[in-house]
PDB file of N, CA and C in Angstrom:
ATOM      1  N   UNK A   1       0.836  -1.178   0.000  1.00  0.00           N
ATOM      2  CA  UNK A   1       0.000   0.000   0.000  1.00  0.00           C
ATOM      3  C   UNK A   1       0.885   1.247   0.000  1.00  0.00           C
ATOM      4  N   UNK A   2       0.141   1.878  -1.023  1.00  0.00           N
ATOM      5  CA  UNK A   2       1.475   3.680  -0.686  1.00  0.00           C
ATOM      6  C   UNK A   2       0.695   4.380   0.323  1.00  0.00           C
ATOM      7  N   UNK A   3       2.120   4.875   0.947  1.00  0.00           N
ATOM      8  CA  UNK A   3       1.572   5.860   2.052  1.00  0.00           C
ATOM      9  C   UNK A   3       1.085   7.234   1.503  1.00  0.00           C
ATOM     10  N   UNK A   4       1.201   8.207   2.361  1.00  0.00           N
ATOM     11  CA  UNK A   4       0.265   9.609   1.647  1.00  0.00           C
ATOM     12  C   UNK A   4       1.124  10.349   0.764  1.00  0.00           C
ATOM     13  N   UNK A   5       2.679   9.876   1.485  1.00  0.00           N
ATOM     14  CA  UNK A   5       3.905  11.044   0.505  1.00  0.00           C
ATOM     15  C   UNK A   5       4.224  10.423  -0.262  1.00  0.00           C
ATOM     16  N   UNK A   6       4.354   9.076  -0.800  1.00  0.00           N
ATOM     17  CA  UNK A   6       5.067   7.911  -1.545  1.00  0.00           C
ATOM     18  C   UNK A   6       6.231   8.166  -1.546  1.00  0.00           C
ATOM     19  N   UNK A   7       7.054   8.311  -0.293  1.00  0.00           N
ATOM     20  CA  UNK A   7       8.585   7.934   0.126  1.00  0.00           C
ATOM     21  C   UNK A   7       8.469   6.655   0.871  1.00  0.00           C
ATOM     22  N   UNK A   8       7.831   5.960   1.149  1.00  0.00           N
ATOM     23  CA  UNK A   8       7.804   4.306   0.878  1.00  0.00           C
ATOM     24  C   UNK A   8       8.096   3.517  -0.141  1.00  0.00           C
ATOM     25  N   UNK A   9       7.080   3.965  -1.311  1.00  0.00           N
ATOM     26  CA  UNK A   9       8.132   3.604  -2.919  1.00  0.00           C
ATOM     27  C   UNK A   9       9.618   4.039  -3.058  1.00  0.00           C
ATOM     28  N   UNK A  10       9.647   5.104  -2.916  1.00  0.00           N
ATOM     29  CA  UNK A  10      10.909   6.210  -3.442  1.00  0.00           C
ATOM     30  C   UNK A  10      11.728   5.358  -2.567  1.00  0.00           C
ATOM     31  N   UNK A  11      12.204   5.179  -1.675  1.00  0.00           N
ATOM     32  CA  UNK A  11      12.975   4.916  -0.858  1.00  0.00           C
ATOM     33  C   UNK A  11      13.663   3.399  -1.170  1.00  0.00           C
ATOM     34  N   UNK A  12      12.270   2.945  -1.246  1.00  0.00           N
ATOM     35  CA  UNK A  12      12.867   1.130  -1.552  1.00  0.00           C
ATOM     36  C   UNK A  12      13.205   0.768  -2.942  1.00  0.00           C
ATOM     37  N   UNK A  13      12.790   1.712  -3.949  1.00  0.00           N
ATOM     38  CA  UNK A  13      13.263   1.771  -5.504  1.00  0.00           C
ATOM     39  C   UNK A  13      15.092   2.286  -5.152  1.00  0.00           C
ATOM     40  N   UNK A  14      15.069   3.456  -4.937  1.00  0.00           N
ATOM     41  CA  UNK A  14      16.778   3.523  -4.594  1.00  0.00           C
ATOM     42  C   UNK A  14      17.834   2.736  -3.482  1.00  0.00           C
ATOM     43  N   UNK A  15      17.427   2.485  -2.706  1.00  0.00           N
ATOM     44  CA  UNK A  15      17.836   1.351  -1.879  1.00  0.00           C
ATOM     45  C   UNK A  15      18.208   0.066  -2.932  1.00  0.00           C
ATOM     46  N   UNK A  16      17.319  -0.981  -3.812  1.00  0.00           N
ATOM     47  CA  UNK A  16      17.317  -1.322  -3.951  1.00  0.00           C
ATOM     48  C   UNK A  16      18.293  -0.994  -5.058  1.00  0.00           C
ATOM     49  N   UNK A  17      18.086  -0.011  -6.086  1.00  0.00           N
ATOM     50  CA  UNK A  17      19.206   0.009  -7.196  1.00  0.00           C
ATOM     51  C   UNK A  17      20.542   0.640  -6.580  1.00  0.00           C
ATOM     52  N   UNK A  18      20.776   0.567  -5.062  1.00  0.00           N
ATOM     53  CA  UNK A  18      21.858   0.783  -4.470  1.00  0.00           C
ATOM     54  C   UNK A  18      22.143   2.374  -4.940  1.00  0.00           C
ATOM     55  N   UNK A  19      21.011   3.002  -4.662  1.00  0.00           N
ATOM     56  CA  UNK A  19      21.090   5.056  -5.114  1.00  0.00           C
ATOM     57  C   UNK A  19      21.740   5.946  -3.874  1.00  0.00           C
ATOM     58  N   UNK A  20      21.093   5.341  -2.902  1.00  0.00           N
ATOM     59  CA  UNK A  20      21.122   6.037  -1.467  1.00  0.00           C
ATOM     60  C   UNK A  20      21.524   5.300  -0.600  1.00  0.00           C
ATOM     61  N   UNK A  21      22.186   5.974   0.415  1.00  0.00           N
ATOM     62  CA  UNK A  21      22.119   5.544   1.894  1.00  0.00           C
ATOM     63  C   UNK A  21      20.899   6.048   2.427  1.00  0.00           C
ATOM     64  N   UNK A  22      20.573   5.257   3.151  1.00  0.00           N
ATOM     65  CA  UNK A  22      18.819   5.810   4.316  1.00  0.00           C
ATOM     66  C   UNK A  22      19.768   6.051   5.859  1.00  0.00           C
ATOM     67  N   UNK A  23      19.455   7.017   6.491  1.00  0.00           N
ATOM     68  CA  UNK A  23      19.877   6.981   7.481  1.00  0.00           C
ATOM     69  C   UNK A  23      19.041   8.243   8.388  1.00  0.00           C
ATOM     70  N   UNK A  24      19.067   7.778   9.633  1.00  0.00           N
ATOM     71  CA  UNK A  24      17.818   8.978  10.782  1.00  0.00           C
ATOM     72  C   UNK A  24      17.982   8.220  11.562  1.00  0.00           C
ATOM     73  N   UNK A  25      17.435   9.539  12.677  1.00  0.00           N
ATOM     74  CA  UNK A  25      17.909   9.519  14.099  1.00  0.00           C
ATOM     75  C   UNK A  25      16.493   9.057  14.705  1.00  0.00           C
ATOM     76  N   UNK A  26      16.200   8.987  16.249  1.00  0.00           N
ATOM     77  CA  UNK A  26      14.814   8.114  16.460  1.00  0.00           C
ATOM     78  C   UNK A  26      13.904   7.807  15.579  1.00  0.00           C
ATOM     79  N   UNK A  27      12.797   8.882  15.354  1.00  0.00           N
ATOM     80  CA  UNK A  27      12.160   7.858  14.591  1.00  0.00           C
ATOM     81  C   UNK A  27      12.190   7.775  13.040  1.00  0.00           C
ATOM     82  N   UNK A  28      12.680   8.327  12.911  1.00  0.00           N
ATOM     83  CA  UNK A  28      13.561   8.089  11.156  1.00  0.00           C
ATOM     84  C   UNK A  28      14.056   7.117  10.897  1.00  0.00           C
ATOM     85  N   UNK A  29      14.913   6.366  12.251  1.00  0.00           N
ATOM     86  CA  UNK A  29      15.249   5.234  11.938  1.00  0.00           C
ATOM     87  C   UNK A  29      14.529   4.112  12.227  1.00  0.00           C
ATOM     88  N   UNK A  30      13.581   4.678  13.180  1.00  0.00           N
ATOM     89  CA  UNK A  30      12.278   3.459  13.448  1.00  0.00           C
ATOM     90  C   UNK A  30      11.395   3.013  12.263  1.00  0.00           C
ATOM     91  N   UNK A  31      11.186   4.245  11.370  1.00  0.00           N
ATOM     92  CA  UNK A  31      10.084   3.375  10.450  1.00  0.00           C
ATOM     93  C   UNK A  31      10.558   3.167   9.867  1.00  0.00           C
ATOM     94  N   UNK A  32      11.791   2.916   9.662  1.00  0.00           N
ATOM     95  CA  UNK A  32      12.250   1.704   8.471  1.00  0.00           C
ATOM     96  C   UNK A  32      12.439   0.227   8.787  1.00  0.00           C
ATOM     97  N   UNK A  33      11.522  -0.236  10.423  1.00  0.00           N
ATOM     98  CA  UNK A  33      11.144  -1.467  10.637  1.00  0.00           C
ATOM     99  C   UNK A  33       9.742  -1.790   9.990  1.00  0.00           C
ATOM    100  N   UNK A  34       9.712  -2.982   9.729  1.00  0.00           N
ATOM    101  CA  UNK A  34       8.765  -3.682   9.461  1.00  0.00           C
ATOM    102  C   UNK A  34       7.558  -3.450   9.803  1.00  0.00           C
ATOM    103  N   UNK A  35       7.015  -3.000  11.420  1.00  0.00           N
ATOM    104  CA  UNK A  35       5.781  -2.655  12.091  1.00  0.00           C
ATOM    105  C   UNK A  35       5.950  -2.012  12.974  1.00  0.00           C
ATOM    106  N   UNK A  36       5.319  -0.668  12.995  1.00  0.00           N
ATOM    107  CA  UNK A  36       5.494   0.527  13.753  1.00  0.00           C
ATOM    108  C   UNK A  36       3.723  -0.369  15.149  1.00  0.00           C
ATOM    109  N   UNK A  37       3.974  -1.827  15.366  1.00  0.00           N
ATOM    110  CA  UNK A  37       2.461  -1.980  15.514  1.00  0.00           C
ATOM    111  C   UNK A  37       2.668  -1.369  17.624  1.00  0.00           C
ATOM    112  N   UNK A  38       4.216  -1.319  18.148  1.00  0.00           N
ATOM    113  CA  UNK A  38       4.068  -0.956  19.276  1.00  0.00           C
ATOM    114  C   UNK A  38       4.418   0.547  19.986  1.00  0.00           C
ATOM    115  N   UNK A  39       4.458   1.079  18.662  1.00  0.00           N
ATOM    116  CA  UNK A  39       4.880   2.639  19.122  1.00  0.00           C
ATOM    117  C   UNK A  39       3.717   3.301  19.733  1.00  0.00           C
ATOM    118  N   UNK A  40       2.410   3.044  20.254  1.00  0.00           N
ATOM    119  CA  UNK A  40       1.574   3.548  20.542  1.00  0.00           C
ATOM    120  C   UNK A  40       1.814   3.805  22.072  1.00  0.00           C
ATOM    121  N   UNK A  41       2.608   2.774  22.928  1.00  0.00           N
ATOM    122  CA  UNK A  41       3.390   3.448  24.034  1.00  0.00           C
ATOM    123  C   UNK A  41       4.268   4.311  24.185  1.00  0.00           C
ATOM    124  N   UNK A  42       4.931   4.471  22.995  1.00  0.00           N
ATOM    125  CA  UNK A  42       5.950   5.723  23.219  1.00  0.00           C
ATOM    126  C   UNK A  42       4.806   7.250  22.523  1.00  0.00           C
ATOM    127  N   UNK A  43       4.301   7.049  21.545  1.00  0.00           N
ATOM    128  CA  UNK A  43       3.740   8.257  20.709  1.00  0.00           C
ATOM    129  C   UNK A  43       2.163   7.954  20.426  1.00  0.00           C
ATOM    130  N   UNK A  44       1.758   9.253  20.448  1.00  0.00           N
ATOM    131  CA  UNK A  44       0.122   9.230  20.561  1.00  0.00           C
ATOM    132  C   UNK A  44      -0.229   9.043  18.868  1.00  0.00           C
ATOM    133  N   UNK A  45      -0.601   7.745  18.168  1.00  0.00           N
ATOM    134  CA  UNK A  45      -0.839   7.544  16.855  1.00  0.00           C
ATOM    135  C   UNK A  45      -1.940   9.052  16.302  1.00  0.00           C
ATOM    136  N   UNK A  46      -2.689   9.050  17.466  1.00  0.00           N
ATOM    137  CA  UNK A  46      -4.014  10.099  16.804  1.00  0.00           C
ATOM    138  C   UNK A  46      -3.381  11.844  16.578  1.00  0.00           C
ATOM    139  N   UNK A  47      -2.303  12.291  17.568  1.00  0.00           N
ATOM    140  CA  UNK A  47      -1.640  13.175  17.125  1.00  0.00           C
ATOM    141  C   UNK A  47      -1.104  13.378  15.769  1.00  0.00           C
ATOM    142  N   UNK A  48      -1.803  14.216  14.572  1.00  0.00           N
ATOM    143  CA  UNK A  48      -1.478  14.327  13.679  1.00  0.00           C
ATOM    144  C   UNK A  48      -1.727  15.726  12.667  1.00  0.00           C
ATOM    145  N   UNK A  49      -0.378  16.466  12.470  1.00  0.00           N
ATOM    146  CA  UNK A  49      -0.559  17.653  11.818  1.00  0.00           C
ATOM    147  C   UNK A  49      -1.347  17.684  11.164  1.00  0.00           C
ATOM    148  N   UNK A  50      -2.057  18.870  11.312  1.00  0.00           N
ATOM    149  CA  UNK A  50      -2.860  19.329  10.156  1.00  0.00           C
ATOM    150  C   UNK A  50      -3.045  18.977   8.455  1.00  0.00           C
ATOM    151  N   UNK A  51      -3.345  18.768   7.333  1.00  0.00           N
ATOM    152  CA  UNK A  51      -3.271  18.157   6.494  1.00  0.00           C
ATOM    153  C   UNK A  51      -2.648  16.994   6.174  1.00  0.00           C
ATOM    154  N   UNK A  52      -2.576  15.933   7.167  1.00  0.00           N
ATOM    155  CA  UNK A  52      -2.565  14.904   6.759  1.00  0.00           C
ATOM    156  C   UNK A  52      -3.196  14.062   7.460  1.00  0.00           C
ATOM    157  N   UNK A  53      -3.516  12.662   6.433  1.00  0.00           N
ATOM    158  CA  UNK A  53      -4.186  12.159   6.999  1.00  0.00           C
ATOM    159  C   UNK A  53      -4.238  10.966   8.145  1.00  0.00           C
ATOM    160  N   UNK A  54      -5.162  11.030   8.634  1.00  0.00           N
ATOM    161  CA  UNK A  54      -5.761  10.789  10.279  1.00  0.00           C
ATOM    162  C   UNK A  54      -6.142   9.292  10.311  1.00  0.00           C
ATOM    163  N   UNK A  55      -5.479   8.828   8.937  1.00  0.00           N
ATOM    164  CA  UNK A  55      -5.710   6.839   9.349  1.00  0.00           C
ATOM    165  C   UNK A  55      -4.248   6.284   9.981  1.00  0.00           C
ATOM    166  N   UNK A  56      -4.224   6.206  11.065  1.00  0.00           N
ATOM    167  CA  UNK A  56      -2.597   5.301  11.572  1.00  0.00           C
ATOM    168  C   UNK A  56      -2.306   4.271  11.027  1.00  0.00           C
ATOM    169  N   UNK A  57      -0.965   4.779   9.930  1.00  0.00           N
ATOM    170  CA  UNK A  57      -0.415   3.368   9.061  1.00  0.00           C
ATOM    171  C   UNK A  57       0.462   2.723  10.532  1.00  0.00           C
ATOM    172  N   UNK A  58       0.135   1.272  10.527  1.00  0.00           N
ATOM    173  CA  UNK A  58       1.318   0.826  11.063  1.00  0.00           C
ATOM    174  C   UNK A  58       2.162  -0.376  10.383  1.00  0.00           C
ATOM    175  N   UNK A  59       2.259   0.174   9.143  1.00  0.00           N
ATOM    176  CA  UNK A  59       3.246  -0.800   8.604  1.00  0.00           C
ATOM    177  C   UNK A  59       4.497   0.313   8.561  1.00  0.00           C
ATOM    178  N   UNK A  60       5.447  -0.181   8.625  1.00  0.00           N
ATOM    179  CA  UNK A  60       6.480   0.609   8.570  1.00  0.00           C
ATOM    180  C   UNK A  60       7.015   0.451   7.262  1.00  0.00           C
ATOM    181  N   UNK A  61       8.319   1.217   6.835  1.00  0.00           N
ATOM    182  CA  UNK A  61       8.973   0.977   5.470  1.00  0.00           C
ATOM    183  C   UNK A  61       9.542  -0.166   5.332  1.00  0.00           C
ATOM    184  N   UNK A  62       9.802  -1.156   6.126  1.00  0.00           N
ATOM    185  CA  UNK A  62      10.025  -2.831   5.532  1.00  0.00           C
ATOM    186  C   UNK A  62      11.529  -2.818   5.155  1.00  0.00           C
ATOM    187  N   UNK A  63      12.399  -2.003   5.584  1.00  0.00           N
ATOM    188  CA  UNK A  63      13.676  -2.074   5.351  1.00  0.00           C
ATOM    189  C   UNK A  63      14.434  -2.431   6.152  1.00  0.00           C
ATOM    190  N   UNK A  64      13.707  -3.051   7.089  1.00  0.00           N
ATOM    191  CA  UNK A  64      14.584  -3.753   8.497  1.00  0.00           C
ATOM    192  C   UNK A  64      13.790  -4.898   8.464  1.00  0.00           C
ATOM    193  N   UNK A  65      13.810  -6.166   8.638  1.00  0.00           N
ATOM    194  CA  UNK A  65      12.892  -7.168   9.105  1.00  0.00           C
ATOM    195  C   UNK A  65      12.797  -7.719  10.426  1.00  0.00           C
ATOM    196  N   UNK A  66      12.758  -6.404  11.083  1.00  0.00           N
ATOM    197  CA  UNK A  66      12.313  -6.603  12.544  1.00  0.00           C
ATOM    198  C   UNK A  66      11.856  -4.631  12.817  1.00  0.00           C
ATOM    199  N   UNK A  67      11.671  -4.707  13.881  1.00  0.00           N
ATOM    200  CA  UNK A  67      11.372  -3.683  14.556  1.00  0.00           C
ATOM    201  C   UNK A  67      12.250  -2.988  15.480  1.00  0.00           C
ATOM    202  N   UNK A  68      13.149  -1.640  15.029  1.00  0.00           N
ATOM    203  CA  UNK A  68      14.000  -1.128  15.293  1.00  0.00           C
ATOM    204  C   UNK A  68      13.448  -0.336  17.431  1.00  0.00           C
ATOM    205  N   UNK A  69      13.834  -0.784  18.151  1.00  0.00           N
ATOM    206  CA  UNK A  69      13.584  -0.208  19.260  1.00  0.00           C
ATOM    207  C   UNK A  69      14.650   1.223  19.699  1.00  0.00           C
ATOM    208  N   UNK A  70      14.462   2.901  19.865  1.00  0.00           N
ATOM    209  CA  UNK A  70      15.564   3.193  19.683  1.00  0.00           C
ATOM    210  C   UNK A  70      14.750   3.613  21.249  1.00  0.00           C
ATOM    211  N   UNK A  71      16.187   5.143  21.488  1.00  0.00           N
ATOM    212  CA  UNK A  71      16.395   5.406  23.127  1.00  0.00           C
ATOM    213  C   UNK A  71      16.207   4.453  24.672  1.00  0.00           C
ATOM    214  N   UNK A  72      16.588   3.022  23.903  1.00  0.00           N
ATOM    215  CA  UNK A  72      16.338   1.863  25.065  1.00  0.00           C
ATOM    216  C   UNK A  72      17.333   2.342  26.343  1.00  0.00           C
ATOM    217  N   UNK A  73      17.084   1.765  27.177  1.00  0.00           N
ATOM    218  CA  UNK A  73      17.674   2.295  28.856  1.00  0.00           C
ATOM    219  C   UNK A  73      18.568   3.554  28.637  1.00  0.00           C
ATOM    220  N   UNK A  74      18.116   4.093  28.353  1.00  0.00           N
ATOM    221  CA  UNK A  74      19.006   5.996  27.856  1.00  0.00           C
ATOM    222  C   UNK A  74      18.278   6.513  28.551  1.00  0.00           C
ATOM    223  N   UNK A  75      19.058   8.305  28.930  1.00  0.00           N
ATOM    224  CA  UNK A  75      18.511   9.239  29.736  1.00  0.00           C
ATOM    225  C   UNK A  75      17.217   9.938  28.759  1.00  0.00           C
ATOM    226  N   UNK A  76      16.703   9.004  27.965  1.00  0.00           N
ATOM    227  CA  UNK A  76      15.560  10.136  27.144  1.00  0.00           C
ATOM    228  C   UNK A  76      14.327  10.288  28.018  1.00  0.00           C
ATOM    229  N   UNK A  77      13.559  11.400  27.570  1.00  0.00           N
ATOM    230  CA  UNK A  77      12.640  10.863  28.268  1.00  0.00           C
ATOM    231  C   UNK A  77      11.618   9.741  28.144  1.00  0.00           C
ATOM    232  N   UNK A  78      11.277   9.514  26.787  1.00  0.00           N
ATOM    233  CA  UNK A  78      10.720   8.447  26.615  1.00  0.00           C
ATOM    234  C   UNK A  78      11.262   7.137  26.995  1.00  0.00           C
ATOM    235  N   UNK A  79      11.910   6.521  27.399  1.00  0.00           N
ATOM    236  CA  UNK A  79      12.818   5.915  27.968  1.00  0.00           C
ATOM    237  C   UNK A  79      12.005   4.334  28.782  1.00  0.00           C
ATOM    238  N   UNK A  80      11.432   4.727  29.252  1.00  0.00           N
ATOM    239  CA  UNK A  80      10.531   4.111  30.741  1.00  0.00           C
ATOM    240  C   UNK A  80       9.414   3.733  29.745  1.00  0.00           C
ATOM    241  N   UNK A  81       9.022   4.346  28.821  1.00  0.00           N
ATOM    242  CA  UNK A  81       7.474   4.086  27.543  1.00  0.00           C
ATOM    243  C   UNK A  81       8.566   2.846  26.741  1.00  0.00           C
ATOM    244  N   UNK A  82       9.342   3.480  26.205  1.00  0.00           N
ATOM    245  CA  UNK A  82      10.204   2.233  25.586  1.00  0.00           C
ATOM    246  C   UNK A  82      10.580   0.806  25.750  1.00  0.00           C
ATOM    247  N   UNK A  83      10.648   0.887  26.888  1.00  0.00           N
ATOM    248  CA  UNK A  83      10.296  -0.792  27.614  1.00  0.00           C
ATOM    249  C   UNK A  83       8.956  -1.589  27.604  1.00  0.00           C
ATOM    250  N   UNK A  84       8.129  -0.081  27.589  1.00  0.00           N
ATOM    251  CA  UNK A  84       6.573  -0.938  27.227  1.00  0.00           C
ATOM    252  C   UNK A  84       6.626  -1.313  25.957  1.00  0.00           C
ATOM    253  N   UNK A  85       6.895  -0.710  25.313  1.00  0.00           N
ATOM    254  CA  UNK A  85       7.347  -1.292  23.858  1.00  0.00           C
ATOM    255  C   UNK A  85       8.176  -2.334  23.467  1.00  0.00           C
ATOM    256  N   UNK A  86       9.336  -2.588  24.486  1.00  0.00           N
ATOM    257  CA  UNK A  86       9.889  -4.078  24.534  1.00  0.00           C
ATOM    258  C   UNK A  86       9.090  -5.253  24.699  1.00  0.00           C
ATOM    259  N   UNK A  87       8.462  -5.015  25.752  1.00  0.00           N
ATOM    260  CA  UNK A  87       7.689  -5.945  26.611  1.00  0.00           C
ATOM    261  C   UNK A  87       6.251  -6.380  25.815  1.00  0.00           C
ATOM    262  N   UNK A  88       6.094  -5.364  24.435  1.00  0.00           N
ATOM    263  CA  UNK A  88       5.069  -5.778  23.526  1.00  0.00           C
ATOM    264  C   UNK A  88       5.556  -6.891  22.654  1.00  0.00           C
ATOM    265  N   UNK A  89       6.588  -6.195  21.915  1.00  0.00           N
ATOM    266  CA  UNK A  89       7.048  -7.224  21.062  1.00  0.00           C
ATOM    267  C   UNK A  89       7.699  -8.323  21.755  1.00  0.00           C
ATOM    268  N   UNK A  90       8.258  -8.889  22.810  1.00  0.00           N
ATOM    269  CA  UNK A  90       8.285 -10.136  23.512  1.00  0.00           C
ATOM    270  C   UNK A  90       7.283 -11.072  24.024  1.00  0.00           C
ATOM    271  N   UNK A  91       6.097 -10.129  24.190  1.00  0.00           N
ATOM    272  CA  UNK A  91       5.025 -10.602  24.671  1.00  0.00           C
ATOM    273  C   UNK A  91       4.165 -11.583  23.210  1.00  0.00           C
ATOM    274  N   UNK A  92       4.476 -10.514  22.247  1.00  0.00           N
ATOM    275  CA  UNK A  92       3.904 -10.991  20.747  1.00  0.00           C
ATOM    276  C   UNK A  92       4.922 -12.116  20.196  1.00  0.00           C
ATOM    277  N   UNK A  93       6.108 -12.196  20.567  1.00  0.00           N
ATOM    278  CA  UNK A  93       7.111 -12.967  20.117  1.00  0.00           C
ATOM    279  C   UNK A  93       7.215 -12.250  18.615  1.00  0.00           C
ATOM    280  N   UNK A  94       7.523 -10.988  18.192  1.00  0.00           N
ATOM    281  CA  UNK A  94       8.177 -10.085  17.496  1.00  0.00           C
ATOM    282  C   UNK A  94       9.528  -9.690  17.311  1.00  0.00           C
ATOM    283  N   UNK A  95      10.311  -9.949  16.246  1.00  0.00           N
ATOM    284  CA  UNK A  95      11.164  -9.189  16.400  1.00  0.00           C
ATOM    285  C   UNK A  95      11.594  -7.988  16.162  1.00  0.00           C
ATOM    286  N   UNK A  96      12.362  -7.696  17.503  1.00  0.00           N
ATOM    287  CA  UNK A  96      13.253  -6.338  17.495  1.00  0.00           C
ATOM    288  C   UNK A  96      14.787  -6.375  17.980  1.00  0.00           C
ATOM    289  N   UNK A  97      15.443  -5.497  17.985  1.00  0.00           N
ATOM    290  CA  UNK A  97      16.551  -4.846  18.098  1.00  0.00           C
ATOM    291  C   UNK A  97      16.377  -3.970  18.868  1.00  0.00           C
ATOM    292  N   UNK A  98      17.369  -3.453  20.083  1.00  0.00           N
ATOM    293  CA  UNK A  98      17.051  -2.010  20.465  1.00  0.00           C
ATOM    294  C   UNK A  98      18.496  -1.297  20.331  1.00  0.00           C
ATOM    295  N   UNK A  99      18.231  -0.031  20.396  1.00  0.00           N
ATOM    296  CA  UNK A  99      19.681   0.677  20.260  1.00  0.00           C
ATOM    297  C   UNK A  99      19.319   1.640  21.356  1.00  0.00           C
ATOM    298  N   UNK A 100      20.781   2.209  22.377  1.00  0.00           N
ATOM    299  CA  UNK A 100      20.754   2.921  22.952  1.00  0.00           C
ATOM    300  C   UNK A 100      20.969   4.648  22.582  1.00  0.00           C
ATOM    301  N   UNK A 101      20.791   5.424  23.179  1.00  0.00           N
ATOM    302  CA  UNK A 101      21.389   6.935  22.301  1.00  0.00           C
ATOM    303  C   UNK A 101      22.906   6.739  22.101  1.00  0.00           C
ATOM    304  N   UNK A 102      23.445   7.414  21.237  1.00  0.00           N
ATOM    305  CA  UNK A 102      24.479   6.667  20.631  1.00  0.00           C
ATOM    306  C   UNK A 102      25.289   5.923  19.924  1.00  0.00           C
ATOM    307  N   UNK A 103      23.974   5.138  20.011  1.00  0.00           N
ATOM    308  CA  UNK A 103      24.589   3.930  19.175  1.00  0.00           C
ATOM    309  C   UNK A 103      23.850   3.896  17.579  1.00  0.00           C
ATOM    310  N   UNK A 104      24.038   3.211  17.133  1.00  0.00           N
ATOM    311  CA  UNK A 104      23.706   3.444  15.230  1.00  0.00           C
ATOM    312  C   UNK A 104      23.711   1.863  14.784  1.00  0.00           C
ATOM    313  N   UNK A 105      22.621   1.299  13.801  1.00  0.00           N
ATOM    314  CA  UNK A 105      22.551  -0.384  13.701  1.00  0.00           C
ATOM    315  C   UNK A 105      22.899   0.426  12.147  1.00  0.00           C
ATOM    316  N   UNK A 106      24.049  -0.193  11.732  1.00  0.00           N
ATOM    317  CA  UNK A 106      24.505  -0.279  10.263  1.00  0.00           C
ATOM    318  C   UNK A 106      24.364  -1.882   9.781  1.00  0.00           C
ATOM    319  N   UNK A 107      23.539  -1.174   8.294  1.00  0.00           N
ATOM    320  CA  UNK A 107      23.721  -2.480   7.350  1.00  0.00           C
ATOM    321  C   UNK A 107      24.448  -1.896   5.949  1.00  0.00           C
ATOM    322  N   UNK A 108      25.194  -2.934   5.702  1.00  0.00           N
ATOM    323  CA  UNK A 108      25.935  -2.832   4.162  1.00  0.00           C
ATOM    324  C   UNK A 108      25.592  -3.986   3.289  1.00  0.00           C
ATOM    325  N   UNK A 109      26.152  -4.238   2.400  1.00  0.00           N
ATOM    326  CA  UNK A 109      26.180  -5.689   1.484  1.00  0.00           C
ATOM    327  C   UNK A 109      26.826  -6.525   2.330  1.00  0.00           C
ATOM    328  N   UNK A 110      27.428  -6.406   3.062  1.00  0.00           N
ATOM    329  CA  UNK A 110      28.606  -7.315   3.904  1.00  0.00           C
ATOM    330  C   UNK A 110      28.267  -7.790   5.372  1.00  0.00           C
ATOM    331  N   UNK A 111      27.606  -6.890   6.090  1.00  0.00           N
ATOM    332  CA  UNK A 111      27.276  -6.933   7.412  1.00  0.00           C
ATOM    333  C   UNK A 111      26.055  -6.188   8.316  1.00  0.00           C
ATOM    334  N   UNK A 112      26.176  -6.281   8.855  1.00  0.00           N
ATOM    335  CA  UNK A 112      24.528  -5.700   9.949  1.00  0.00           C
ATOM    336  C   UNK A 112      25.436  -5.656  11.009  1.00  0.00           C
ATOM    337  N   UNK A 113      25.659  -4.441  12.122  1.00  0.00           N
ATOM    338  CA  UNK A 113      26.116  -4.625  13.451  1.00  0.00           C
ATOM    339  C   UNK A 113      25.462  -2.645  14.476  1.00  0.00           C
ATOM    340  N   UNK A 114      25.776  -3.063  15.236  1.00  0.00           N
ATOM    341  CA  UNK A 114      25.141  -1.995  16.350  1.00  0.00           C
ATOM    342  C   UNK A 114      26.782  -1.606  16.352  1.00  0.00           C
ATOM    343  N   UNK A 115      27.042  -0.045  16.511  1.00  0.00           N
ATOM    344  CA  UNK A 115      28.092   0.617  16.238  1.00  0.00           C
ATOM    345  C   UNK A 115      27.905   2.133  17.607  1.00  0.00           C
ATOM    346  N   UNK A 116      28.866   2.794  18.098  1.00  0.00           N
ATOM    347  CA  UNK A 116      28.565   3.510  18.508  1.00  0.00           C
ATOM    348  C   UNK A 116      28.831   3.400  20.180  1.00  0.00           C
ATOM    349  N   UNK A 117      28.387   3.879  21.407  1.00  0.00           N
ATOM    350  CA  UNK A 117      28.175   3.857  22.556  1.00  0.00           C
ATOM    351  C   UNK A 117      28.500   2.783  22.965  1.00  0.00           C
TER     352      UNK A 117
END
């Protein structure tokens, strides 16, 4: 399904012909998991700027095949919500990853590793 901006297409067309690096900080780098289905503990889905629209996608951009967890046991404030968000996807038997502030999950042709902090 395209989302409202179609940088879901755009993104996975250059990715794929190896155009771009994708790279962002919290949640920039979150929706490029698979299912945004437990962020509703960290962020209010119904909060949503003005002209756009008010249906909560929770598929994410599918460029991770798991679910990127970021600011895990960090001084953020969301921090303490973030564990509820662990404790979803364990509970669902989902996968995720978490990264702390700091730290950065790089993938290349060669490797996947948590880098950083």
């Amino acid at each position: 399904m395209r989302k409202q901006s179609g940088f879901d297409v755009a993104i996975a067309d250059s990715l794929e012909r190896d155009r771009i690096v994708y790279s962002g900080f919290s949640a920039a780098a979150v929706v490029a998991s698979s299912t945004l289905r437990a962020l509703d503990r960290v962020s209010d889905p119904a909060e949503v700027p003005p002209g756009y629209d008010a249906a909560v996608v929770w598929d994410g951009l599918g460029i991770l095949p798991f679910s990127l967890v970021v600011h895990f046991q960090s001084d953020h404030p969301a921090s303490v919500a973030v564990g509820e968000e662990v404790a979803f996807y364990e509970r669902h038997q989902m996968p995720y990853r978490t990264l702390r502030d700091g730290e950065a999950f790089v993938i290349d042709s060669m490797r996947s590793e948590i880098v950083g902090a």
